[in-house]
PDB file of N, CA and C in Angstrom:
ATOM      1  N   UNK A   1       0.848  -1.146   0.000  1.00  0.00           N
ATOM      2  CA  UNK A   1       0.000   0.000   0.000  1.00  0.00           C
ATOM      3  C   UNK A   1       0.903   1.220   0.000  1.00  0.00           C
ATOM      4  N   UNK A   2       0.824   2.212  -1.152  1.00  0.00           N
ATOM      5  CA  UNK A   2       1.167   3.525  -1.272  1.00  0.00           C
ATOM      6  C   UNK A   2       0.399   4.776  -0.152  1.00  0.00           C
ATOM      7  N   UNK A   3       0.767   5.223   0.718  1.00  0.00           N
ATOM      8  CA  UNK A   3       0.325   6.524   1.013  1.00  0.00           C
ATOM      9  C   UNK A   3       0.972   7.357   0.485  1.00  0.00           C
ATOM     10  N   UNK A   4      -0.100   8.397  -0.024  1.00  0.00           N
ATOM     11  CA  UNK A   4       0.303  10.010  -0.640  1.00  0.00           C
ATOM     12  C   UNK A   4      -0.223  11.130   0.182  1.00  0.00           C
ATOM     13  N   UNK A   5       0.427  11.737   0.626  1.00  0.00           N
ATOM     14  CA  UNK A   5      -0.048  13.200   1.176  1.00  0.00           C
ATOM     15  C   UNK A   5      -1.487  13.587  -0.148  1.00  0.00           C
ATOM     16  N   UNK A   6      -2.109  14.859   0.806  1.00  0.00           N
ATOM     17  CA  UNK A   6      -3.249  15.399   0.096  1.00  0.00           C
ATOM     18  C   UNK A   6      -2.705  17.043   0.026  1.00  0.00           C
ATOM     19  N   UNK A   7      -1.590  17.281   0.995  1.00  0.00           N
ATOM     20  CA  UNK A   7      -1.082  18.337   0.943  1.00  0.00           C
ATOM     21  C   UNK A   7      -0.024  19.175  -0.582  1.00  0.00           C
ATOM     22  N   UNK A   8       0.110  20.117  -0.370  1.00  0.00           N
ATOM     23  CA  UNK A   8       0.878  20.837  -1.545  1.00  0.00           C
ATOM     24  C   UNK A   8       2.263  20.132  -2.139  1.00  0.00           C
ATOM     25  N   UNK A   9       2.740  19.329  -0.796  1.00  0.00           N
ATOM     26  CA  UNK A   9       4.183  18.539  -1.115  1.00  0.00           C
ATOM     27  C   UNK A   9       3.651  17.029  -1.342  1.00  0.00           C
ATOM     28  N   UNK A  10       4.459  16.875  -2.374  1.00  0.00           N
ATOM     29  CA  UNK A  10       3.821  15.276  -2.681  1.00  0.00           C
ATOM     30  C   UNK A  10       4.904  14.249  -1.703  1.00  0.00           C
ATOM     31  N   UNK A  11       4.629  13.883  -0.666  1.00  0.00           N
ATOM     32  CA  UNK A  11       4.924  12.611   0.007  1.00  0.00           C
ATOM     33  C   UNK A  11       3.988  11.399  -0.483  1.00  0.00           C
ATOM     34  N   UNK A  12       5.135  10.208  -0.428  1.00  0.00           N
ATOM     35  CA  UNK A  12       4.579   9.064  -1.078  1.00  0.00           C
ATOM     36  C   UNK A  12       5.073   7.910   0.140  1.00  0.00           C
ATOM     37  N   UNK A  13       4.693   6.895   0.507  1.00  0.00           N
ATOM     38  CA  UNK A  13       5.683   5.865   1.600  1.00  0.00           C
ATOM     39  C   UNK A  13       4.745   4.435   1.538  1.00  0.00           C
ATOM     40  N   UNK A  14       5.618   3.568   1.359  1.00  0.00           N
ATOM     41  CA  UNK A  14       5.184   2.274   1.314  1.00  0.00           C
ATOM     42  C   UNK A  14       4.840   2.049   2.508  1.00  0.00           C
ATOM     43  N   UNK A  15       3.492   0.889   3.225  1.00  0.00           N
ATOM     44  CA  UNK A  15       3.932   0.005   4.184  1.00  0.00           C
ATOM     45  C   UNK A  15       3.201  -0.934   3.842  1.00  0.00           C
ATOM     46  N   UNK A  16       2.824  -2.055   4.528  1.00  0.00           N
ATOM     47  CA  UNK A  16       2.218  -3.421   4.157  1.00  0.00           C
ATOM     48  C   UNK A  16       1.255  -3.461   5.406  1.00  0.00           C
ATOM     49  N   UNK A  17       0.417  -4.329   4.777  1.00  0.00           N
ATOM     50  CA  UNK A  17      -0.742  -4.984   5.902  1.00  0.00           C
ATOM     51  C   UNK A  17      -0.862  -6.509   5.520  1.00  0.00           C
ATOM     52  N   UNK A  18      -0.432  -7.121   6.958  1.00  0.00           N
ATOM     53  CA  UNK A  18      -0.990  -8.648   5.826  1.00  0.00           C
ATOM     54  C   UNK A  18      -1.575  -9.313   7.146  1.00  0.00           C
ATOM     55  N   UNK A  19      -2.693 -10.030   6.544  1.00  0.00           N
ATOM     56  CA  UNK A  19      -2.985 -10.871   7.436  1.00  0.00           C
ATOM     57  C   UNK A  19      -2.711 -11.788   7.438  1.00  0.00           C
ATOM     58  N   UNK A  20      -3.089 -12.157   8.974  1.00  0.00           N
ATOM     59  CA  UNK A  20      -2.703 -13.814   9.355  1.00  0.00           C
ATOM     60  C   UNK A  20      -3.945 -14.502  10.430  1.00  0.00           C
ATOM     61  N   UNK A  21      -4.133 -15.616  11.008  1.00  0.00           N
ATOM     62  CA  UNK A  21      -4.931 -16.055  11.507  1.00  0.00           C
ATOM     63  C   UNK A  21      -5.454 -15.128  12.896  1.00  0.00           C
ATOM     64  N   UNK A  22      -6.096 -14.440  12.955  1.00  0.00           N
ATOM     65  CA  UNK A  22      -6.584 -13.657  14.372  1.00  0.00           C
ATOM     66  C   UNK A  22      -5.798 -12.554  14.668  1.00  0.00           C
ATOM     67  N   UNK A  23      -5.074 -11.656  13.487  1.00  0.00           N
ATOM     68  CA  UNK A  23      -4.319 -10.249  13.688  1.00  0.00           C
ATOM     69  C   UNK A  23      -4.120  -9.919  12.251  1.00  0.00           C
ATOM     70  N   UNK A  24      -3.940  -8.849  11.925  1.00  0.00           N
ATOM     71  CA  UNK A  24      -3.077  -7.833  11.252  1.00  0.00           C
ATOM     72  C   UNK A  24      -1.794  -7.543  11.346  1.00  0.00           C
ATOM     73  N   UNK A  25      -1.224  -7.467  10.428  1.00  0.00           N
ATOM     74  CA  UNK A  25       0.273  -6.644  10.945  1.00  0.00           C
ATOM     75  C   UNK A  25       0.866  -5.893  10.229  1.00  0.00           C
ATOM     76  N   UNK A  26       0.993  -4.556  10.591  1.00  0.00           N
ATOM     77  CA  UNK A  26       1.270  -3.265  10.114  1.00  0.00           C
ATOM     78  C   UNK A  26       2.801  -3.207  10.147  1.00  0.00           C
ATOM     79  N   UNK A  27       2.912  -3.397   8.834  1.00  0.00           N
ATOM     80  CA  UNK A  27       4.576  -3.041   8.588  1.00  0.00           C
ATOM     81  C   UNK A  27       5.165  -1.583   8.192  1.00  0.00           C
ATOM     82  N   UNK A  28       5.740  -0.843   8.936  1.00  0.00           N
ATOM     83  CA  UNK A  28       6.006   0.428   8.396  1.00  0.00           C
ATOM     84  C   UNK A  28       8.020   0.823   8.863  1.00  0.00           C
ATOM     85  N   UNK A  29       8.384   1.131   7.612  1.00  0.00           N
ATOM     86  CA  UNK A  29       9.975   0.894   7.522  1.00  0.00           C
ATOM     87  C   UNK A  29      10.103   2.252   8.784  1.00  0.00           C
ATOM     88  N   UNK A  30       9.132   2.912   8.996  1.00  0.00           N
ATOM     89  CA  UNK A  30       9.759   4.131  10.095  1.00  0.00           C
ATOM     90  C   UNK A  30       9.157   3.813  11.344  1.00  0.00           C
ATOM     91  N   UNK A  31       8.362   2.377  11.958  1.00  0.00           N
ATOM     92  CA  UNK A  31       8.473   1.677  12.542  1.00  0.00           C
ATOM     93  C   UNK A  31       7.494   3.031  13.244  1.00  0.00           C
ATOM     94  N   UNK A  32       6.683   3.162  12.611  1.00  0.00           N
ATOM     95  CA  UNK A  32       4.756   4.080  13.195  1.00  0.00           C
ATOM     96  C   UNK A  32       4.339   3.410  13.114  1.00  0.00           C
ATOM     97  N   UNK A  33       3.014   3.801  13.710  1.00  0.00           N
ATOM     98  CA  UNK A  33       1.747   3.173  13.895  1.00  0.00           C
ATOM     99  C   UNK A  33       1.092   3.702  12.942  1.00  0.00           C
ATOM    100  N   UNK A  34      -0.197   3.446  12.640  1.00  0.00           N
ATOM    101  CA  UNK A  34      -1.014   3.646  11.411  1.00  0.00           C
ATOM    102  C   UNK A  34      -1.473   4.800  11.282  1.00  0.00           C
ATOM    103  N   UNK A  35      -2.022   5.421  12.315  1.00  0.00           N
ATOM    104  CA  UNK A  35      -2.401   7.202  12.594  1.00  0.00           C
ATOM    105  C   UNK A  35      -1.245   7.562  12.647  1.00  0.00           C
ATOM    106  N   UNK A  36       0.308   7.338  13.628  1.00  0.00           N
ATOM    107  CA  UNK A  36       1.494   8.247  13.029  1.00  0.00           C
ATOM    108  C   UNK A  36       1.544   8.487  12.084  1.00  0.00           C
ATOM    109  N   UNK A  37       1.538   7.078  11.088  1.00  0.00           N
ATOM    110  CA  UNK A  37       1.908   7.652   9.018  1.00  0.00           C
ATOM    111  C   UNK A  37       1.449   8.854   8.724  1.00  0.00           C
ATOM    112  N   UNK A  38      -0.098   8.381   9.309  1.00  0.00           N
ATOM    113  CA  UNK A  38      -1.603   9.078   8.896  1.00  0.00           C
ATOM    114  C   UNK A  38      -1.712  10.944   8.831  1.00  0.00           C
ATOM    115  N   UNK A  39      -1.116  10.863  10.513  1.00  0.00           N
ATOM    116  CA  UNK A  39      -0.994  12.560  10.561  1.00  0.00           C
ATOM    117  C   UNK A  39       0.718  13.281  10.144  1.00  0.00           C
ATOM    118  N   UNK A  40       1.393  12.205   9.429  1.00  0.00           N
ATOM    119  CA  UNK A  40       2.667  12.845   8.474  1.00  0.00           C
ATOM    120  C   UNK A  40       2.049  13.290   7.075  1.00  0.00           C
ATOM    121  N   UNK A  41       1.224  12.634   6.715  1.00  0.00           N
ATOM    122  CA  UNK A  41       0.637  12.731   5.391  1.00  0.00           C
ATOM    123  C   UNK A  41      -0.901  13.782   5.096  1.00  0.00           C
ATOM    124  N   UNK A  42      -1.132  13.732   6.416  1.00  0.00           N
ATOM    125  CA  UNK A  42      -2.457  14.324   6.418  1.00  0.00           C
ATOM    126  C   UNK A  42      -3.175  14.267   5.980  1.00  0.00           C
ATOM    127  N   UNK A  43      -3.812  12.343   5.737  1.00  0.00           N
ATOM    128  CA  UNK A  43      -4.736  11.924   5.288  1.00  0.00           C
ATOM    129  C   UNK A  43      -5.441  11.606   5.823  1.00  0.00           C
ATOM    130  N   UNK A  44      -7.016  11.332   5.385  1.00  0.00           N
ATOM    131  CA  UNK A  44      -7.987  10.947   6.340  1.00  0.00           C
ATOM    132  C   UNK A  44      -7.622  10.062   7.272  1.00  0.00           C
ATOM    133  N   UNK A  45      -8.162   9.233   8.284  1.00  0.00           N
ATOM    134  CA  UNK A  45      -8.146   8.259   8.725  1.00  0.00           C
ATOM    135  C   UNK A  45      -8.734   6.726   8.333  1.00  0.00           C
ATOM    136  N   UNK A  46      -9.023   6.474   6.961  1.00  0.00           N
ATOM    137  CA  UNK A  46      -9.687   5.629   6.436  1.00  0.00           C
ATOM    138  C   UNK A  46      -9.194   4.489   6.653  1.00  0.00           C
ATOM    139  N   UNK A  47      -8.354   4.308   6.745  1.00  0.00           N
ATOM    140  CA  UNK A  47      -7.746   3.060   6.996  1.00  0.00           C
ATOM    141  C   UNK A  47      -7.649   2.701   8.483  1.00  0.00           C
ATOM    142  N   UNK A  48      -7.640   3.602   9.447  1.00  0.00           N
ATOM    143  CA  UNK A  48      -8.160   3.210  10.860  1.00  0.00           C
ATOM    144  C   UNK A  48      -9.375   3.201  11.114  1.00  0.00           C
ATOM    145  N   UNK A  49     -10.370   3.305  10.655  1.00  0.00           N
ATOM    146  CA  UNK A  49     -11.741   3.176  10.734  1.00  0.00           C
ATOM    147  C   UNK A  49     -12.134   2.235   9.979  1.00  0.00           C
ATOM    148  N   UNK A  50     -11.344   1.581   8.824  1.00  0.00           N
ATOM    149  CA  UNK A  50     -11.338   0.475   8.326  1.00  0.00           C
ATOM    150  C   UNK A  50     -10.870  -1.094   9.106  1.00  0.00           C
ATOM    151  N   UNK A  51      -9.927  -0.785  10.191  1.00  0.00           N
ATOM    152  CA  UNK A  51      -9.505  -2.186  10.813  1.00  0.00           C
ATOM    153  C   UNK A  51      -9.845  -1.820  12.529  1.00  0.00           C
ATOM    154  N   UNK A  52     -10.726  -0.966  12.287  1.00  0.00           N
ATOM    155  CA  UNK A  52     -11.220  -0.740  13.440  1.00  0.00           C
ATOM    156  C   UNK A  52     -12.517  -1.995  14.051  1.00  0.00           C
ATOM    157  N   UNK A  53     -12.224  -2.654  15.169  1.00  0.00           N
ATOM    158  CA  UNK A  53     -11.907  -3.721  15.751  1.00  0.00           C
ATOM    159  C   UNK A  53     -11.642  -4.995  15.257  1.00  0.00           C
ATOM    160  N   UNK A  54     -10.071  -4.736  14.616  1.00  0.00           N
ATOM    161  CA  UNK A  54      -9.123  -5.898  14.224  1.00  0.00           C
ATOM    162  C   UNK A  54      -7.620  -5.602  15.040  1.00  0.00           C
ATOM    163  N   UNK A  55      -7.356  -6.696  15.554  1.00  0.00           N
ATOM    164  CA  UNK A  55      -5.999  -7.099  16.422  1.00  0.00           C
ATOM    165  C   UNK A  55      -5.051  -6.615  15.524  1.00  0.00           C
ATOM    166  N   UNK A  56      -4.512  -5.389  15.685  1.00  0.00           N
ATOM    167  CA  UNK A  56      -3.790  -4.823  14.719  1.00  0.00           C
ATOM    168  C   UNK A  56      -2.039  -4.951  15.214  1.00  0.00           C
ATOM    169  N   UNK A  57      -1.093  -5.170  15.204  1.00  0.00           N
ATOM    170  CA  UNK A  57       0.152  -5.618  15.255  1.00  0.00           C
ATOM    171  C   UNK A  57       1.178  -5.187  14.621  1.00  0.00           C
ATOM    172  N   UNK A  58       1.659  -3.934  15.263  1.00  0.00           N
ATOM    173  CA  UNK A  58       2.492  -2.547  14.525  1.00  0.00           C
ATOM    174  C   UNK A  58       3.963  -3.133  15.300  1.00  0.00           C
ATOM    175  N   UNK A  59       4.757  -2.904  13.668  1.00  0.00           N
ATOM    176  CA  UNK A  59       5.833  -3.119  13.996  1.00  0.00           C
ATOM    177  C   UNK A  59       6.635  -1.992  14.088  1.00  0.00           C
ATOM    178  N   UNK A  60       7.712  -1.884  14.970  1.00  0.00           N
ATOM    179  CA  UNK A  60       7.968  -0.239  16.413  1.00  0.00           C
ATOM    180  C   UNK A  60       9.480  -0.094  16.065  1.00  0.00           C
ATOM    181  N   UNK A  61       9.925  -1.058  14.916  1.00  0.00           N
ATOM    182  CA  UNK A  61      11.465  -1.261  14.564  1.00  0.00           C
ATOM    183  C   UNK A  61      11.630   0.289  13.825  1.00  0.00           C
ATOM    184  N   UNK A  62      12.732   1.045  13.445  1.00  0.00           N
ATOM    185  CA  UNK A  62      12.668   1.998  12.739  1.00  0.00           C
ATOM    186  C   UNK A  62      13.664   1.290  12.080  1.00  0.00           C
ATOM    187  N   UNK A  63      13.818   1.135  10.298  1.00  0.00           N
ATOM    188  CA  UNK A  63      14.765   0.551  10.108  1.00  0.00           C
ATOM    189  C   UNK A  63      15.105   1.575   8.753  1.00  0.00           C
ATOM    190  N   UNK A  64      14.663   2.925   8.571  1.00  0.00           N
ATOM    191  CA  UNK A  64      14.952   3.517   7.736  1.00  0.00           C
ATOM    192  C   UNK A  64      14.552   5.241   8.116  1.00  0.00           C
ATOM    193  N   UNK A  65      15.589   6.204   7.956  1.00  0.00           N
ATOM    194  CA  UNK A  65      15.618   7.559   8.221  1.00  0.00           C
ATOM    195  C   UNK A  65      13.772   8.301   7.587  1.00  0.00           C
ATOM    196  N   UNK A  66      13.426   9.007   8.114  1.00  0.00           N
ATOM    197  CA  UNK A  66      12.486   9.812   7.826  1.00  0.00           C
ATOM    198  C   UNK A  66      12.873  11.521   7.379  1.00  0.00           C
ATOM    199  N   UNK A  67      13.312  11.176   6.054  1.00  0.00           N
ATOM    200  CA  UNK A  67      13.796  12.285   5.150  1.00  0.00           C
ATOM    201  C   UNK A  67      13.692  12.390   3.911  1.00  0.00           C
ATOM    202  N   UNK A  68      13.385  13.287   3.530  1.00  0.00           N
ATOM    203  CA  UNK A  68      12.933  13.256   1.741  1.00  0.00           C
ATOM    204  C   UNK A  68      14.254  12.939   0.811  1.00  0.00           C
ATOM    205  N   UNK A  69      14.987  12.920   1.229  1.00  0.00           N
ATOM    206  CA  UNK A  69      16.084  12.350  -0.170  1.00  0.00           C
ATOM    207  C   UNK A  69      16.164  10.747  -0.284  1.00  0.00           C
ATOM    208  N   UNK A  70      15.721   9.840   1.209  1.00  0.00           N
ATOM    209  CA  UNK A  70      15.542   8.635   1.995  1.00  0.00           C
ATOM    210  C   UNK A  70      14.428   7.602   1.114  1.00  0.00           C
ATOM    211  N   UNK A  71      14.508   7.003   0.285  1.00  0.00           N
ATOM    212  CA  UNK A  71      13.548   6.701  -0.640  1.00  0.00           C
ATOM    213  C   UNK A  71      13.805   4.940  -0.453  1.00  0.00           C
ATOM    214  N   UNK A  72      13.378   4.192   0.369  1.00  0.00           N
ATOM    215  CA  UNK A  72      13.883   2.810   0.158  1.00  0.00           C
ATOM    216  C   UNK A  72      12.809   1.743   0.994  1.00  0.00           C
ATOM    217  N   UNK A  73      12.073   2.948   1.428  1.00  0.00           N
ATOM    218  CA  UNK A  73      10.814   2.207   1.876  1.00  0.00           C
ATOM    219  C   UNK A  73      10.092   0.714   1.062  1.00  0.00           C
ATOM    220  N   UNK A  74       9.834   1.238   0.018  1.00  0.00           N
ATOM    221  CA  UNK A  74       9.419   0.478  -0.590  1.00  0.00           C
ATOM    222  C   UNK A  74      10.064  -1.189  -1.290  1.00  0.00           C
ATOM    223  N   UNK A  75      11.613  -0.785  -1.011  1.00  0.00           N
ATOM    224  CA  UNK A  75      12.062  -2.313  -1.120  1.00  0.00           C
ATOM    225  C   UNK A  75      12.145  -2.772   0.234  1.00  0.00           C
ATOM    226  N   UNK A  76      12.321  -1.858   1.405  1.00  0.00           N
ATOM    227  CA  UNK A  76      12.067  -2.639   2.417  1.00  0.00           C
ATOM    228  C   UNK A  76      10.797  -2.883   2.762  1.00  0.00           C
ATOM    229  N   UNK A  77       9.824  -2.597   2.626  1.00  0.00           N
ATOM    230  CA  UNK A  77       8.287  -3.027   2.772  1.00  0.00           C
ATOM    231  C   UNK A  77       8.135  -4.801   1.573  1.00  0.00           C
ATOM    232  N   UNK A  78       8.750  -4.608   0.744  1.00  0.00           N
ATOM    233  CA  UNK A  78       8.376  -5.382  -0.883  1.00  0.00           C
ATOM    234  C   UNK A  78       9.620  -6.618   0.430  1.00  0.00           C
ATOM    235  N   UNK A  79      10.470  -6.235   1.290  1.00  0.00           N
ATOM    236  CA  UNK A  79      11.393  -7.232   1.812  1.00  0.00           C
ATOM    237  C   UNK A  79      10.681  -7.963   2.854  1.00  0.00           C
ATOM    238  N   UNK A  80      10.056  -7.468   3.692  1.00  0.00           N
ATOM    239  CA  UNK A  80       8.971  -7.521   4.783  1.00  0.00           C
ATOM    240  C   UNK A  80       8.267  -8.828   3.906  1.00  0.00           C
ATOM    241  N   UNK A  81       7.698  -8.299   3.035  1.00  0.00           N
ATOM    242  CA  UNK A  81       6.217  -9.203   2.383  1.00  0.00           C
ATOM    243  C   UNK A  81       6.444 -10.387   1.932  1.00  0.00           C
ATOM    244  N   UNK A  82       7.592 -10.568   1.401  1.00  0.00           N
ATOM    245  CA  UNK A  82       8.639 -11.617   0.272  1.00  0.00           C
ATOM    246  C   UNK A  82       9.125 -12.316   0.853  1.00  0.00           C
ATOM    247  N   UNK A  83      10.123 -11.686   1.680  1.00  0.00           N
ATOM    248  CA  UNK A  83      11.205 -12.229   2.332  1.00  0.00           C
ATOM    249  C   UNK A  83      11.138 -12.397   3.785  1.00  0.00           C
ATOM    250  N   UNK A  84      10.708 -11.638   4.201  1.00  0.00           N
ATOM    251  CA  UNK A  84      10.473 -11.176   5.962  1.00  0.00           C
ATOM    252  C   UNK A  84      11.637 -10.569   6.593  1.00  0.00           C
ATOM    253  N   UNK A  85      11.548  -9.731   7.587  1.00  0.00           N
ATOM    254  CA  UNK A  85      12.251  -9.141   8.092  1.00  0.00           C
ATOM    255  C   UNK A  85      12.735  -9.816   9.631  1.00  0.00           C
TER     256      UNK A  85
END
């Protein structure tokens, strides 16, 4: 899953959701929670009102800088899903 800002600066950031038997698990390479991403991007909350009451399972690792030149989210998210972390 791509998030994009709605704001004037285009931010873009991978993370994953995958399920498994009786949870969710929220993969995010800057190691937020789903509303952290949420209010970097300043997008609705649709997606927390969407897994709203599901065992959700945020992973708290930071394994990549939060900076705009920092672009690698997305093979580490695509590493998460594939491969596992």
């Amino acid at each position: 899953m791509q998030i994009h800002s709605l704001g004037p600066a285009s931010v873009g950031h991978w993370i994953s959701l995958i399920q498994y038997p009786g949870y969710i698990e929220n993969f995010d390479s800057y190691g937020l929670t789903i509303d952290q991403e949420l209010s970097i991007t300043h997008e609705k909350r649709y997606l927390s009102i969407l897994l709203r009451g599901q065992e959700v399972k945020q992973g708290t690792v930071q394994l990549q800088e939060i900076r705009n030149d920092v672009n690698t989210c997305g093979a580490v998210t695509s590493n998460n899903v594939f491969g596992g972390i």
